[in-house]
Structures are given as C-alpha cells and as structure tokens.
Protein backbone atom coordinates (compact mmCIF):
# COMPACT_ATOMS: atom_id res chain seq x y z
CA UNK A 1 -10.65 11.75 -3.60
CA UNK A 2 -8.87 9.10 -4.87
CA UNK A 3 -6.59 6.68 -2.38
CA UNK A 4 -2.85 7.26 -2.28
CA UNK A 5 -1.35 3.96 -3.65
CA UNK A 6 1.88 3.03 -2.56
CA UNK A 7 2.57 -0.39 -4.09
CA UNK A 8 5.11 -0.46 -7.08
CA UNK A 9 4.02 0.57 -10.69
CA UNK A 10 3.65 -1.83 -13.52
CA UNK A 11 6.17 -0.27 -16.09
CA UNK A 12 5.65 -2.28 -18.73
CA UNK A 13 4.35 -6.13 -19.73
CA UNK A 14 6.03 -8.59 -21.21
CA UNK A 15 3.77 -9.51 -24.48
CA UNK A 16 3.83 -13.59 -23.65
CA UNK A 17 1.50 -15.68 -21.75
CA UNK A 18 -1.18 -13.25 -21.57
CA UNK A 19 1.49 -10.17 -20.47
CA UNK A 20 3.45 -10.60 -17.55
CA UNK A 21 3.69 -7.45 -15.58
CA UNK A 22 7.27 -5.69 -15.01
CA UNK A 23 6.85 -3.67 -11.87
CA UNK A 24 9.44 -0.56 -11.40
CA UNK A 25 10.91 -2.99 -8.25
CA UNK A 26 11.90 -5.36 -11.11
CA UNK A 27 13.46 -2.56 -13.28
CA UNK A 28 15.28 -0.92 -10.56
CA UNK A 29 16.35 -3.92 -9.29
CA UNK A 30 18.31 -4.93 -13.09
CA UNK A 31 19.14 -1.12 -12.99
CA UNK A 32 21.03 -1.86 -9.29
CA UNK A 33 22.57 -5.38 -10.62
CA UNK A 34 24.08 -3.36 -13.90
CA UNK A 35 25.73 -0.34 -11.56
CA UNK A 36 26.93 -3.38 -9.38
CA UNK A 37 28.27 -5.47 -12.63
CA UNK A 38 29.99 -2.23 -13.94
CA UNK A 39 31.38 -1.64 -10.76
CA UNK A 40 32.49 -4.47 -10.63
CA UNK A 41 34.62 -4.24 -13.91
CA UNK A 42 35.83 -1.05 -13.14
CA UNK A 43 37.32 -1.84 -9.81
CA UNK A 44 38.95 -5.28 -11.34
CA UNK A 45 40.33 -3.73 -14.37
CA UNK A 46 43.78 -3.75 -14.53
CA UNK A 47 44.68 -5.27 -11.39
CA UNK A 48 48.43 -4.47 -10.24
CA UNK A 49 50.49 -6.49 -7.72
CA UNK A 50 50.59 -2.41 -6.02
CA UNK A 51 47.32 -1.46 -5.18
CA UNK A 52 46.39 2.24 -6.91
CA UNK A 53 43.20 3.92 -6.82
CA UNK A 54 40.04 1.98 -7.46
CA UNK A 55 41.96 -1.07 -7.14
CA UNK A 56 42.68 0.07 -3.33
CA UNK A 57 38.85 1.43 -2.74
CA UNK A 58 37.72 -2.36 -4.38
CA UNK A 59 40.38 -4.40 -2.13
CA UNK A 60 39.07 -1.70 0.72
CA UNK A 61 35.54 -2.78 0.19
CA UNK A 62 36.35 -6.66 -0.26
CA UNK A 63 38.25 -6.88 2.83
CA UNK A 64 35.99 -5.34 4.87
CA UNK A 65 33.24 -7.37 4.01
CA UNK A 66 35.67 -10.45 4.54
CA UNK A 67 36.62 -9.50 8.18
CA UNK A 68 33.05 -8.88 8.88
CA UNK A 69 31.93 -12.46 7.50
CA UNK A 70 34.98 -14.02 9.57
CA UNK A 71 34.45 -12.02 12.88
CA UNK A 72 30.51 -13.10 12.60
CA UNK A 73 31.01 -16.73 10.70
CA UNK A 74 34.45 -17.83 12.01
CA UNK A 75 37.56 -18.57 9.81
CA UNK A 76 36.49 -21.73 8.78
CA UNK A 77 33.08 -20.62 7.22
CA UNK A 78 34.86 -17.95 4.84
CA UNK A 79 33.59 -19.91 1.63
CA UNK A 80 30.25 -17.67 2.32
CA UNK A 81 31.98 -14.18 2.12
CA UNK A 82 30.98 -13.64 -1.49
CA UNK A 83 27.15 -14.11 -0.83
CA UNK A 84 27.61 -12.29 2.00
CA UNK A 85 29.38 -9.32 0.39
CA UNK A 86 26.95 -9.46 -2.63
CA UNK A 87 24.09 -10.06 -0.08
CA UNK A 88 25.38 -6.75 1.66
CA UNK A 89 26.69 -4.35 -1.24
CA UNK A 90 23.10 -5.66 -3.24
CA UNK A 91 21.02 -4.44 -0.02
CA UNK A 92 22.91 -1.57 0.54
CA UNK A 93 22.27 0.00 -2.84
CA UNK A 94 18.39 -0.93 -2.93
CA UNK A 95 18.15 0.79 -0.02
CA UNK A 96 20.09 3.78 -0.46
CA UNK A 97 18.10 4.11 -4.52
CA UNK A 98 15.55 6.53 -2.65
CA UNK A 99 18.62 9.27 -2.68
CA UNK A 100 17.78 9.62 -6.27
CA UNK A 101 13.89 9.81 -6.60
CA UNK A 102 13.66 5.52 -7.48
CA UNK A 103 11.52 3.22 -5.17
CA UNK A 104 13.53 1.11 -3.05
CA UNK A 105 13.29 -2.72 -4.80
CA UNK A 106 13.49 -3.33 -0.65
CA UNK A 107 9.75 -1.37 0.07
CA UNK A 108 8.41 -4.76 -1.70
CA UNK A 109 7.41 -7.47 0.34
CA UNK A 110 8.27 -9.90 -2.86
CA UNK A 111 11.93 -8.85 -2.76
CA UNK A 112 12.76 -8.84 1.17
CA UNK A 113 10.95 -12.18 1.34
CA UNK A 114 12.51 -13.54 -1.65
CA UNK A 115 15.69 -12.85 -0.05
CA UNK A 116 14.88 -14.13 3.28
CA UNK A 117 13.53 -17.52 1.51
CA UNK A 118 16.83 -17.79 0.55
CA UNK A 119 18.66 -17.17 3.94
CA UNK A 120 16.09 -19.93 5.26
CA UNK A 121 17.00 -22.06 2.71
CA UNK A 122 20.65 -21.92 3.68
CA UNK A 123 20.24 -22.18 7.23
CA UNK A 124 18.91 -25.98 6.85
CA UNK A 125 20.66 -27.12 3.98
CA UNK A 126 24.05 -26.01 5.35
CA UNK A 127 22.72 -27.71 8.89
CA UNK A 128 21.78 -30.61 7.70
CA UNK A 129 24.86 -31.19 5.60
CA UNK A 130 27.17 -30.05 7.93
CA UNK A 131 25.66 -32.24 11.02
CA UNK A 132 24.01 -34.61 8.36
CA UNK A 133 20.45 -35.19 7.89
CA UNK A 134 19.24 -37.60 11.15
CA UNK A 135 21.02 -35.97 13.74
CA UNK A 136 19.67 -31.82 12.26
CA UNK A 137 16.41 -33.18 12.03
CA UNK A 138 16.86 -34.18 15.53
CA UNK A 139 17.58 -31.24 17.11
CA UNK A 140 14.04 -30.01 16.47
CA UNK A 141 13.04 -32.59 19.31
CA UNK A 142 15.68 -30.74 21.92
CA UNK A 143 15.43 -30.26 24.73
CA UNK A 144 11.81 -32.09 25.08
CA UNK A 145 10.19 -34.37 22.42
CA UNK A 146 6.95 -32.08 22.78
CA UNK A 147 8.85 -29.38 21.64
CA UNK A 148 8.78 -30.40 18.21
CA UNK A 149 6.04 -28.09 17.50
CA UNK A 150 7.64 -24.82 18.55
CA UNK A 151 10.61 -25.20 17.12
CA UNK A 152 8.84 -25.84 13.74
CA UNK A 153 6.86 -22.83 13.97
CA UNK A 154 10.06 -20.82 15.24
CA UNK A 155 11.95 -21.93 12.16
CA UNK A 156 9.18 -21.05 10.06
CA UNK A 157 8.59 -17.82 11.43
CA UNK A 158 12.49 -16.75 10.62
CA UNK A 159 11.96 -15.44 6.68
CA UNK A 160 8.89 -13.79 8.32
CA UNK A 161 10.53 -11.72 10.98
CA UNK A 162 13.13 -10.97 8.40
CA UNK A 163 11.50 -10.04 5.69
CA UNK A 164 9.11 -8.08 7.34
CA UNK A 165 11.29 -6.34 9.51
CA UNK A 166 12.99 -4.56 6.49
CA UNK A 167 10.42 -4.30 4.33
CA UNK A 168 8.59 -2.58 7.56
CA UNK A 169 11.51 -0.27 7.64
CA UNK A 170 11.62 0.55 4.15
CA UNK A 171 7.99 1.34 3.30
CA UNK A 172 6.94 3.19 6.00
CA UNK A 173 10.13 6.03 5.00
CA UNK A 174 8.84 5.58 1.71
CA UNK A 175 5.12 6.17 2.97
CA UNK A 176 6.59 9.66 5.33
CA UNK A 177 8.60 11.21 2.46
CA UNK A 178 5.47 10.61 -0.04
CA UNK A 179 3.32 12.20 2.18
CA UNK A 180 6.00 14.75 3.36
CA UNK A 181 6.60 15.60 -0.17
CA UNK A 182 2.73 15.68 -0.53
CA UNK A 183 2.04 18.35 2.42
CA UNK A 184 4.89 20.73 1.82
CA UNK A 185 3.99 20.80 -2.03
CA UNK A 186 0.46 21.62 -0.71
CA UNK A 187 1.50 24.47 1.10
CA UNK A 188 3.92 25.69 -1.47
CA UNK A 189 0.74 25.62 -3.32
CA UNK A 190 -0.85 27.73 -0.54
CA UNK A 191 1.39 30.05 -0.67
CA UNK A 192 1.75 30.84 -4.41
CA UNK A 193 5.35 29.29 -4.47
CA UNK A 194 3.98 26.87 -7.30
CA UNK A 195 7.21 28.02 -9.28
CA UNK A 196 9.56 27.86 -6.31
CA UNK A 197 9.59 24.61 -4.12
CA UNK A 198 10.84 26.33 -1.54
CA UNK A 199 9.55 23.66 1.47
CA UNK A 200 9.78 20.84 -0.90
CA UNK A 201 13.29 21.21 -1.72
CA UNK A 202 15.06 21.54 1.46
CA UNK A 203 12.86 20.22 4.56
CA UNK A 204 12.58 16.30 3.19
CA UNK A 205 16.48 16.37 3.24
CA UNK A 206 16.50 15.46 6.82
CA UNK A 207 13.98 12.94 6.24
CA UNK A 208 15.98 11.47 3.61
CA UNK A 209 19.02 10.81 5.75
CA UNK A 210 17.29 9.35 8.56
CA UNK A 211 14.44 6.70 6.04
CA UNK A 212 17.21 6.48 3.04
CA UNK A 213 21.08 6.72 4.71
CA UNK A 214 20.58 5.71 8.22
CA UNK A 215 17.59 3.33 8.46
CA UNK A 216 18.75 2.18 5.26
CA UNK A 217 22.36 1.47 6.38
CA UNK A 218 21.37 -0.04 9.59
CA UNK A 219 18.99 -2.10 8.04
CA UNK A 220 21.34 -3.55 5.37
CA UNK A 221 23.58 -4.71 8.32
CA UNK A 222 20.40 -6.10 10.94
CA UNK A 223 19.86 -8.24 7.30
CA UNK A 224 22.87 -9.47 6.47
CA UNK A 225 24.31 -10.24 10.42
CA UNK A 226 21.19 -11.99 11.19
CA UNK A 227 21.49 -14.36 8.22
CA UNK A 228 25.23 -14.84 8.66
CA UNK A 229 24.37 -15.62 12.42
CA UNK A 230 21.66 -17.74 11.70
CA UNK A 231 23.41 -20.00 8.82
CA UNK A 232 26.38 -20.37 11.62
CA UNK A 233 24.40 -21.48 14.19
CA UNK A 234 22.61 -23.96 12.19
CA UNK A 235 25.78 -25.41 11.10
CA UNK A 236 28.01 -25.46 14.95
C-alpha cells in the first residue's frame, strides 16, 4: 500500500537550470493574485464621485480594512493599511481556495513562512527606524543585561509561531477532508454507490465550513492582527 502524500504536486518545470519545479502552491497562488488583480480593476473602473454598485462593495471592503488597521495600528501608522489589506484579502482567498477542490497555497510551510519572514522583517526595520538603530538594539538588554539571550531567541521564534500556527491550521483540514473524502468514497464503494456519491457529496460539506470558511477566516485575522500588533509595538 502505497503512503498517502500530502505535500503539493510539481505541475510542471521550468526547462532552465536543470528544471525548476512549479508546485500547484505556486500556480494557485498566480491563479489567486490574477482573481485579486481583476478584482481589482473591476471594482476601480469607472469610479463616480456617488458611490454605485461595485464601487460601494470596493469602498465597503477598503474601509473596513482601514478602520481595522487604525483601531489595531493607531491613526498615525495608517501608511501600512495597504499591506495590511493586501496581506488580509491575499490570505483570505488562499484560504478559502479549498471551497473549490484547489490546495490552499497556505497548507505550505514555504508560503506561511515566507509571509511571516516578511512580518519579521518589518517588525525591526520599522523599530529600528522609528526609535533609531542604538537605542532598538538596546531594548533587547531590558529589563536585565542577561536577558539578551531570551529576547533574541523570543524574536526569533516569532515567524516560527506564526507560520506554523497557520500552516498547522491549514494542513491538518486539508489532511481530514482527504481522508474524509477517502473513507466515505470507500464505503460508497462498499455499497455499490460507485455511480452515486451519495456520502461523498453531502457529509464533507460540514467539514468544509468548519477547515475552509471558519478556520480559514479566523485564521486570516489571528495572521494579519498579530503582525499589525507586532510591527506597532516594535515601533511605540
């Protein structure tokens, strides 16, 4: 019996420097950015100083995300509501993509910790150049001196804990529907329903909204708070 695999499939190489493998994370990951892009155009198309359909579900969406990043940030730190909003709206959809039968790009450690490199990124660059370099890099050695250590490794372990935390999330619903949609096939199977996925069709829809709309809602927000938080902190 051969082991269920559950890491992403290579869809296709590129044919340069020996073939570098595209991975269906990668594809439906440009597949998420192009619905996002068109989006984008469609909302902004257009634009009237009267606010009419799309136009008021875009402005809807736009100032929601901007009173979130000012209720979390603070009015003076509203420069980062368009990462933010991207940040969210990009998460949101990765996470949802299981609704259609595509692997979350977010059930791949390479994406959540590629985008918690880049909240940890932000955290000290805006802290240092908001407090300037000396005095940042001093607050490692508060309150003690022989803290130092600690607070290295707690700064360090920050893309860790967040990348981890949704990728956790997103790969073990992944891992319960596969092997949901494995076991009720089975019995279908069992059953001589071959022709009519009777269990297969209708019992994974509860597991879908809890791994695909709620976890994957609520863990779109934990993300996206947590790095807002963190980047403010670093910089008050």
């Amino acid at each position: 019996m051969q082991p269920i695999a559950f890491g992403p499939k290579v869809i296709f190489e590129l044919p340069f420097l020996d073939g570098i493998p595209v991975t269906e994370t990668v594809v439906n990951t440009w597949f998420i950015m192009a619905v996002l892009v068109v989006l984008s155009i469609i909302g902004t198309r257009s634009l009237k100083l009267v606010p009419k359909g799309k136009q008021n579900l875009a402005e809807a969406v736009v100032e929601v995300l901007n009173n979130l990043t000012k209720q979390t940030m603070g009015d003076d730190k509203m420069s980062f509501a368009p990462y933010m909003g991207t940040l969210f709206l990009m998460l949101l959809f990765m996470n949802l993509l299981g609704l259609i039968g595509l692997r979350p790009p977010t059930a791949d450690l390479n994406t959540t910790l590629a985008l918690a490199i880049m909240t940890f990124v932000m955290i000290h660059y805006f802290g240092a150049r908001t407090k300037g370099l000396g005095t940042y890099l001093k607050g490692f050695t508060e309150p003690f001196v022989f803290l130092l250590p600690l607070n290295i490794m707690g700064e360090l372990a920050t893309p860790i804990s967040l990348s981890f935390r949704l990728f956790g999330n997103m790969v073990g619903g992944l891992i319960v529907l596969s092997l949901a949609y494995g076991g009720l096939t089975s019995l279908s199977s069992m059953l001589g329903l071959d022709l009519l996925p009777l269990f297969q069709g209708g019992i994974p829809v509860v597991l879908h909204l809890y791994f695909d709309v709620f976890a994957g809602v609520l863990q779109t927000f934990i993300f996206v708070m947590l790095t807002m938080v963190f980047v403010s902190l670093a910089m008050d």
